[in-house]
C-alpha atoms as a PDB file:
ATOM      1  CA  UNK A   1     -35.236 193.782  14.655  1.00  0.00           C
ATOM      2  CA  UNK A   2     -34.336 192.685  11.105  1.00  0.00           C
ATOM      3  CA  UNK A   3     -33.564 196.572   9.833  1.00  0.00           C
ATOM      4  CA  UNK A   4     -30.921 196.433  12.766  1.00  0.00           C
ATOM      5  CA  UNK A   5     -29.171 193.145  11.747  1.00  0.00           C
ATOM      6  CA  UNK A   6     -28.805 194.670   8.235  1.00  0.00           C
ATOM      7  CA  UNK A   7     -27.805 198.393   9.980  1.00  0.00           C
ATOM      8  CA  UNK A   8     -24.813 196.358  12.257  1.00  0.00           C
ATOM      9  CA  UNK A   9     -23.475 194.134   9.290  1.00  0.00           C
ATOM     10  CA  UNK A  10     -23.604 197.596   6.513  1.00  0.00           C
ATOM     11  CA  UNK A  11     -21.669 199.403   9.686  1.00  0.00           C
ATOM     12  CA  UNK A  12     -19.132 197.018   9.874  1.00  0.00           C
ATOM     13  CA  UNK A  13     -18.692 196.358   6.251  1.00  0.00           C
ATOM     14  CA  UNK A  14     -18.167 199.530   5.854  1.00  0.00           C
ATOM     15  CA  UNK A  15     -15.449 200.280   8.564  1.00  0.00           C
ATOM     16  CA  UNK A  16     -13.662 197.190   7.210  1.00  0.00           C
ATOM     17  CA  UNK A  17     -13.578 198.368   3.989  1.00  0.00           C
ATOM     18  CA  UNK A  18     -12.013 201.537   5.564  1.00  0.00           C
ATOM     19  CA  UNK A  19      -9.241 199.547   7.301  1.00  0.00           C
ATOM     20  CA  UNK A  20      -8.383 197.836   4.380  1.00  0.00           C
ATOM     21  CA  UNK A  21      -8.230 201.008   2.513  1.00  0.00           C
ATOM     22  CA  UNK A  22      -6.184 202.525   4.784  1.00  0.00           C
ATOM     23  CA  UNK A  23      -3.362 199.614   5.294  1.00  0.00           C
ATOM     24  CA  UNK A  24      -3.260 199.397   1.011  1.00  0.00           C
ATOM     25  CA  UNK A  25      -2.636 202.585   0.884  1.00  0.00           C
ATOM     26  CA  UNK A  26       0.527 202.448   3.679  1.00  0.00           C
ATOM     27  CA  UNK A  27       1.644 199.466   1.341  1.00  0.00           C
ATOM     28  CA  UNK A  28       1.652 201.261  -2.297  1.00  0.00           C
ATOM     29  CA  UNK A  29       4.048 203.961  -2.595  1.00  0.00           C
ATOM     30  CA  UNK A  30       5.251 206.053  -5.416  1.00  0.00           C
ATOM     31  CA  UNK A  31       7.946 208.095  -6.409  1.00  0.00           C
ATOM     32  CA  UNK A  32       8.657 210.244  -9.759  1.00  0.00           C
ATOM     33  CA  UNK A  33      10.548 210.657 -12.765  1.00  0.00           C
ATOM     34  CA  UNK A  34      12.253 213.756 -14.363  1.00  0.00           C
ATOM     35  CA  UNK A  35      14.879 214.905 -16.797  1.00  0.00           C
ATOM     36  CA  UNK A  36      15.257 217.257 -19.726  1.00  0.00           C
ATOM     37  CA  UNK A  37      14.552 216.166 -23.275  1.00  0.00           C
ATOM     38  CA  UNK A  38      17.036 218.254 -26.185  1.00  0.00           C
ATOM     39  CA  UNK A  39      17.897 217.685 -29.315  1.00  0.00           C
ATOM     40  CA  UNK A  40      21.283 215.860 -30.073  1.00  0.00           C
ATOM     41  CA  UNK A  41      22.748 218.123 -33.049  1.00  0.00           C
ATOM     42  CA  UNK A  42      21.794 221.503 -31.148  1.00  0.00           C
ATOM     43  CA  UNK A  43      21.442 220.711 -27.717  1.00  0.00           C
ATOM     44  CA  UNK A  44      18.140 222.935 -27.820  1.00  0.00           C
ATOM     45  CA  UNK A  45      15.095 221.499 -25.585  1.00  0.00           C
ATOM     46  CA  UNK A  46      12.568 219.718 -27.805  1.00  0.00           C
ATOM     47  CA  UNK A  47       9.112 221.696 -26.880  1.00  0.00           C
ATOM     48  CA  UNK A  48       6.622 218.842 -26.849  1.00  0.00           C
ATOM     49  CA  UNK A  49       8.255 216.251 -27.066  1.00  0.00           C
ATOM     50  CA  UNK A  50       6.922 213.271 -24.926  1.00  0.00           C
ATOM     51  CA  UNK A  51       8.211 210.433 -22.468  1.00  0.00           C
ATOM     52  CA  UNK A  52       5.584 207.300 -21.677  1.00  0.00           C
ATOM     53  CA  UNK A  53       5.998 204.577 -19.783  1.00  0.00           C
ATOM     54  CA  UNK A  54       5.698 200.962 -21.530  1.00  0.00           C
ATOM     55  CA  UNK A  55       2.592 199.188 -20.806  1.00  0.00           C
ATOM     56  CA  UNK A  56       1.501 201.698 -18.528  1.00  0.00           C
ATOM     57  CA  UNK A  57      -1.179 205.174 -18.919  1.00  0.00           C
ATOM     58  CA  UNK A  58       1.462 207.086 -17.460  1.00  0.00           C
ATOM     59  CA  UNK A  59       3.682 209.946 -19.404  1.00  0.00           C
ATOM     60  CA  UNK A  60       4.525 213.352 -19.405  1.00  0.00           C
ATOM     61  CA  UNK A  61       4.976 215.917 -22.558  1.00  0.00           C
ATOM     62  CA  UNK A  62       8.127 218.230 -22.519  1.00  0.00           C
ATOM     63  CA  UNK A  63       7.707 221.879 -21.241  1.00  0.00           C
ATOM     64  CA  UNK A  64       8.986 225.638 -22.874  1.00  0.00           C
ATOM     65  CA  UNK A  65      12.202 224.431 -21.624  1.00  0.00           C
ATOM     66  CA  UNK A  66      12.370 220.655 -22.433  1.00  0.00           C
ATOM     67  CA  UNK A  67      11.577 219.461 -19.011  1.00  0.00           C
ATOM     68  CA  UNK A  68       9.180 216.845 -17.915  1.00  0.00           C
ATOM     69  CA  UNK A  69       7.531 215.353 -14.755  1.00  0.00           C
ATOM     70  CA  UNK A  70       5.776 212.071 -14.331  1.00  0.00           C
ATOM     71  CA  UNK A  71       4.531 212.271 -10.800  1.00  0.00           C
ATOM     72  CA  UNK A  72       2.692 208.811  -8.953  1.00  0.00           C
ATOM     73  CA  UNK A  73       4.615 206.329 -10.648  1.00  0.00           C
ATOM     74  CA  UNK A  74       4.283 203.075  -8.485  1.00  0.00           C
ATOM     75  CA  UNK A  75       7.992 201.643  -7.599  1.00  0.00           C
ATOM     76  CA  UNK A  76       9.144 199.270  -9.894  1.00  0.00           C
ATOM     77  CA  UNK A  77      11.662 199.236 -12.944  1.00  0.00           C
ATOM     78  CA  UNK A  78      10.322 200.652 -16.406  1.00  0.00           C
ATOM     79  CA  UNK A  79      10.898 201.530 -19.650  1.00  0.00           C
ATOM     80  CA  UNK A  80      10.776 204.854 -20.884  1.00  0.00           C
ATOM     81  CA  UNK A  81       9.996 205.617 -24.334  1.00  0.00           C
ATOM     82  CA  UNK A  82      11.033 209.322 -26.033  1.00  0.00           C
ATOM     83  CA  UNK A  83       9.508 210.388 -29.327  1.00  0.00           C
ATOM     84  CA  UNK A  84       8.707 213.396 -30.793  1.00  0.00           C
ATOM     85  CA  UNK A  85       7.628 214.305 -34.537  1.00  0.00           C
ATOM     86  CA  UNK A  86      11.023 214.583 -37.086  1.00  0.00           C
ATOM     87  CA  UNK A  87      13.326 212.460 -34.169  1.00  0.00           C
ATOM     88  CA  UNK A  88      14.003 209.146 -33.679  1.00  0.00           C
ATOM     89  CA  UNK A  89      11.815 207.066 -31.399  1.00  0.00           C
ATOM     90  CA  UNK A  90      14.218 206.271 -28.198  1.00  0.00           C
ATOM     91  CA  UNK A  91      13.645 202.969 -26.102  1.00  0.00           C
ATOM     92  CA  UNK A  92      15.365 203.872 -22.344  1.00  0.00           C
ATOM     93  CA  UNK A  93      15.624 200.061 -20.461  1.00  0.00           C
ATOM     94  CA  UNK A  94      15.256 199.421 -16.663  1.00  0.00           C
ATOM     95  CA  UNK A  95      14.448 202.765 -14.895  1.00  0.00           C
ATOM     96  CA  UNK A  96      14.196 202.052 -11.825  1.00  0.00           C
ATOM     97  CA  UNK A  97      11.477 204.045  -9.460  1.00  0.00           C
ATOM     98  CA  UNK A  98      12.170 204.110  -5.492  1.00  0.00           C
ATOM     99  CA  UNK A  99       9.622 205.495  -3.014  1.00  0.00           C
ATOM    100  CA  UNK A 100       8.877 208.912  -2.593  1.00  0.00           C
ATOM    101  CA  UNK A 101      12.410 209.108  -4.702  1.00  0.00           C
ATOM    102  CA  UNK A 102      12.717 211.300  -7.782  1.00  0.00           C
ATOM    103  CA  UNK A 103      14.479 209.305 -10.820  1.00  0.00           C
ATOM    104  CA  UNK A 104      16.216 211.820 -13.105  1.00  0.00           C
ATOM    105  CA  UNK A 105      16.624 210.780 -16.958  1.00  0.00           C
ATOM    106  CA  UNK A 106      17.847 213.523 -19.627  1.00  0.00           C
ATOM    107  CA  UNK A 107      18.208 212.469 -22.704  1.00  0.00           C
ATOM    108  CA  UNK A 108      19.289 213.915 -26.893  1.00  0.00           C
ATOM    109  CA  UNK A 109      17.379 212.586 -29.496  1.00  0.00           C
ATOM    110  CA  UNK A 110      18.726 211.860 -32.520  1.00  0.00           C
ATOM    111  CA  UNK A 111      17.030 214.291 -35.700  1.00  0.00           C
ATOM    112  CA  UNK A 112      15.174 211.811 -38.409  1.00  0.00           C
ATOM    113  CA  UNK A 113      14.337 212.093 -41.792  1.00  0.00           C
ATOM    114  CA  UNK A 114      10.850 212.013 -42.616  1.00  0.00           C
ATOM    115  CA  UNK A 115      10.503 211.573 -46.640  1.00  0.00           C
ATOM    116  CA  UNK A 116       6.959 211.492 -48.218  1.00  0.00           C
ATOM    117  CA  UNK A 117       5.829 211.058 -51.135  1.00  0.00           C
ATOM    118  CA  UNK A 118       6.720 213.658 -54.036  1.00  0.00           C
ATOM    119  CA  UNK A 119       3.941 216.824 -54.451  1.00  0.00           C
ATOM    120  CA  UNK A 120       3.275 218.631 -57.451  1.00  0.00           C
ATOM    121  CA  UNK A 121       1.343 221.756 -57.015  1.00  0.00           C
ATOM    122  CA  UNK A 122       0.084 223.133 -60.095  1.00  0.00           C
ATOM    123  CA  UNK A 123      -2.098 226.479 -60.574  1.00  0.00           C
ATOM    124  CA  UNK A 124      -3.292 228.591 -63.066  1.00  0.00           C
ATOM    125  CA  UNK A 125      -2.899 232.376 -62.873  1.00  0.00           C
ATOM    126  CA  UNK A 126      -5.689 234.474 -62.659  1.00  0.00           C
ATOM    127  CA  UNK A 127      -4.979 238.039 -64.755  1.00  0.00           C
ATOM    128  CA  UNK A 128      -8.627 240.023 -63.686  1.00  0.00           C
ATOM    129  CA  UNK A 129      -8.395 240.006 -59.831  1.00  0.00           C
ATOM    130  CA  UNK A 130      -7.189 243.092 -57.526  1.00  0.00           C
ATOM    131  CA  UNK A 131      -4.388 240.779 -56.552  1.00  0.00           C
ATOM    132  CA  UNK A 132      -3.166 240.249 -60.017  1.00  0.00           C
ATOM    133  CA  UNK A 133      -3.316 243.170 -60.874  1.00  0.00           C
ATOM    134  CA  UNK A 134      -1.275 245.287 -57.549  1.00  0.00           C
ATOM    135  CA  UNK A 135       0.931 242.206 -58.506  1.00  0.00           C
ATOM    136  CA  UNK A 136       1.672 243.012 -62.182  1.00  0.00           C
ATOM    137  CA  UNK A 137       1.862 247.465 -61.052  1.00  0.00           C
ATOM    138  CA  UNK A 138       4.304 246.079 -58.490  1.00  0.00           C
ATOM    139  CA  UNK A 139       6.685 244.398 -60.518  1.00  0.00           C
ATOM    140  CA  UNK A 140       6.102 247.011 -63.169  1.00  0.00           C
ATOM    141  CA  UNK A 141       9.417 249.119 -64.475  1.00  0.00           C
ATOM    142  CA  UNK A 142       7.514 251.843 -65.285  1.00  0.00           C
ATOM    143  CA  UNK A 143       4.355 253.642 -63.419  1.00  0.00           C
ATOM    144  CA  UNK A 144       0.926 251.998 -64.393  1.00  0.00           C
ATOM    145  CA  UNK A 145      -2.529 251.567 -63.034  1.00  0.00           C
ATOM    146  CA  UNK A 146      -5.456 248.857 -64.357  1.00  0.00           C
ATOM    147  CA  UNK A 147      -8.565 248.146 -62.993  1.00  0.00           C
ATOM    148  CA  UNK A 148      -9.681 244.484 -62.895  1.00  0.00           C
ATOM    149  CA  UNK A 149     -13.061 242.799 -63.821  1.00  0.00           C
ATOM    150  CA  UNK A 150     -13.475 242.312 -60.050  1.00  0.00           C
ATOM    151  CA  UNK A 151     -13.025 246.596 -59.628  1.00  0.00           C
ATOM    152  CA  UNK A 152     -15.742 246.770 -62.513  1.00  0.00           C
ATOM    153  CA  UNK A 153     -18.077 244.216 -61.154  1.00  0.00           C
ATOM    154  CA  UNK A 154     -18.295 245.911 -57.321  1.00  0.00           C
ATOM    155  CA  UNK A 155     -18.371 249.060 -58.985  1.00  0.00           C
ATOM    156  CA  UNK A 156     -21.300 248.848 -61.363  1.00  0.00           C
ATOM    157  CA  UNK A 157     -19.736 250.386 -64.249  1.00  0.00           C
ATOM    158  CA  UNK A 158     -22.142 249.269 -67.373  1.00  0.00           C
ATOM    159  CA  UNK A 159     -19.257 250.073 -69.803  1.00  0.00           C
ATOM    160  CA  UNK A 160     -15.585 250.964 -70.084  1.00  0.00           C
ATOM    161  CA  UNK A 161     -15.902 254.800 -70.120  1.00  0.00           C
ATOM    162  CA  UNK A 162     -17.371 254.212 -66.310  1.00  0.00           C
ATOM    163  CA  UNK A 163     -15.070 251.605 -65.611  1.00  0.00           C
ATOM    164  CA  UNK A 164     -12.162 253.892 -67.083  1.00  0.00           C
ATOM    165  CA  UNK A 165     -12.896 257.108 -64.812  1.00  0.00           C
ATOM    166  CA  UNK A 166     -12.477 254.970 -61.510  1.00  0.00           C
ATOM    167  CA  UNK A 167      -8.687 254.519 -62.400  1.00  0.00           C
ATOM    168  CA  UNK A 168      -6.305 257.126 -60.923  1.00  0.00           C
ATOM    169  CA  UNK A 169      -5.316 259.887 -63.364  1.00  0.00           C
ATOM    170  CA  UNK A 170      -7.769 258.989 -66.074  1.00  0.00           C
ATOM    171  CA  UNK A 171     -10.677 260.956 -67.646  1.00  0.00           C
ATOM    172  CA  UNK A 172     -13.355 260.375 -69.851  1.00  0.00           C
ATOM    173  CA  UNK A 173     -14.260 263.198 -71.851  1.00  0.00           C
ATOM    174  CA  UNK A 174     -17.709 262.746 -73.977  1.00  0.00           C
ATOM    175  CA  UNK A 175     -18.309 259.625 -72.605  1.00  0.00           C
ATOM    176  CA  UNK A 176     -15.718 257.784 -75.408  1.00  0.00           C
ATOM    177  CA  UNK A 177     -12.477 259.399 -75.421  1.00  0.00           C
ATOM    178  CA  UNK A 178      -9.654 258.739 -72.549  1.00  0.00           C
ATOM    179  CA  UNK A 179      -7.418 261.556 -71.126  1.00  0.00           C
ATOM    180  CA  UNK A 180      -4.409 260.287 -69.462  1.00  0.00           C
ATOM    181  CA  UNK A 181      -2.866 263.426 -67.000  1.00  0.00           C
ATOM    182  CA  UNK A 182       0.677 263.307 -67.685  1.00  0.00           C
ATOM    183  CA  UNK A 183       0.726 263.014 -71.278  1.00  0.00           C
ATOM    184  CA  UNK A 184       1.126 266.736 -72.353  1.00  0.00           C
ATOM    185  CA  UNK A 185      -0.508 268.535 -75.211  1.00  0.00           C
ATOM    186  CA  UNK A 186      -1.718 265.329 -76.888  1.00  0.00           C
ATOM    187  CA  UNK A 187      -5.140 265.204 -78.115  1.00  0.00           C
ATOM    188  CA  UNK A 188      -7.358 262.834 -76.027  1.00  0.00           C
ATOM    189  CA  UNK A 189      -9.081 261.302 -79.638  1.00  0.00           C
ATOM    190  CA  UNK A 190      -5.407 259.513 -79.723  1.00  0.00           C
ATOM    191  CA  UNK A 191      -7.252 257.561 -76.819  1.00  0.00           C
ATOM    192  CA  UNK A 192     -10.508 256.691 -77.764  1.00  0.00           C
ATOM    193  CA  UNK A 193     -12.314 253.162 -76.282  1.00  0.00           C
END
């Protein structure tokens, strides 16, 4: 008998709390806000930029096209706040919110200045990579070819007369002396490592 006391009451807690769910819900009732978000000097949407509303969770980010939705926004009057990075933060007062209405709010923000702190970038060039070296053959007036330490090191080459017959147009001949194609009747000893 005591399980079917508790049964009844849990039934009929239960079904209250569905009433009361039900009538809440008839009471609360929402509508939306929407609007287009560009810049002021351009007129060009601003991709990203986003729209909250003050002491709230609710907010929307800007679309391809500058547009945003909130959607469920209780009725009430709010403030909208616009920022995005490199504008000015933009405080909109009493937006009002009707229900199942759609409040429309398109607004320019102005461009801002963002100045940091001065940057000095300092490097140090490195002469005996491949990168260098296409670098220096590109800005070349004349037609050359090197090979760099990296070249030598992937390569293998023990000493320069190896390292010498991987570059284009160069030959060793006798394992010390350089011919250069191109140079005409020259004697290669006028190249020797």
């Amino acid at each position: 008998m005591h399980a079917g006391r508790i049964r009844l009451v849990a039934a009929l807690w239960l079904l209250l709390m569905t009433l009361s769910l039900q009538v809440f819900a008839q009471n609360v009732t929402t509508g939306r806000i929407v609007g287009k978000i560009v810049g002021a000097e351009s007129g060009e949407a601003i991709i990203g930029a986003s729209v909250m509303l003050e002491g709230t969770k609710l907010g929307a980010a800007a679309n391809l096209d500058g547009e945003y939705v909130i959607n469920n926004v209780p009725v009430g009057t709010y403030r909208l706040i616009f920022s995005s990075v490199g504008r000015v933060r933009t405080t909109v007062e009493a937006v009002t919110v009707t229900a199942n209405g759609a409040v429309r709010y398109d607004i320019s923000l102005q461009p801002q200045e963002i100045v940091g702190q001065q940057v000095i970038v300092e490097a140090t060039r490195l002469y005996n990579t491949e990168a260098s070296m296409l670098k220096e053959r590109e800005r070349s007036n004349s037609v050359t070819d090197a090979i760099s330490s990296q070249s030598i090191s992937k390569t293998g080459a023990v000493n320069a007369a190896a390292a010498m017959s991987r570059v284009t147009g160069a030959s060793v001949v006798g394992g010390k002396y350089v011919l250069i194609r191109g140079l005409g009747g020259r004697s290669p000893e006028a190249a020797s490592i």
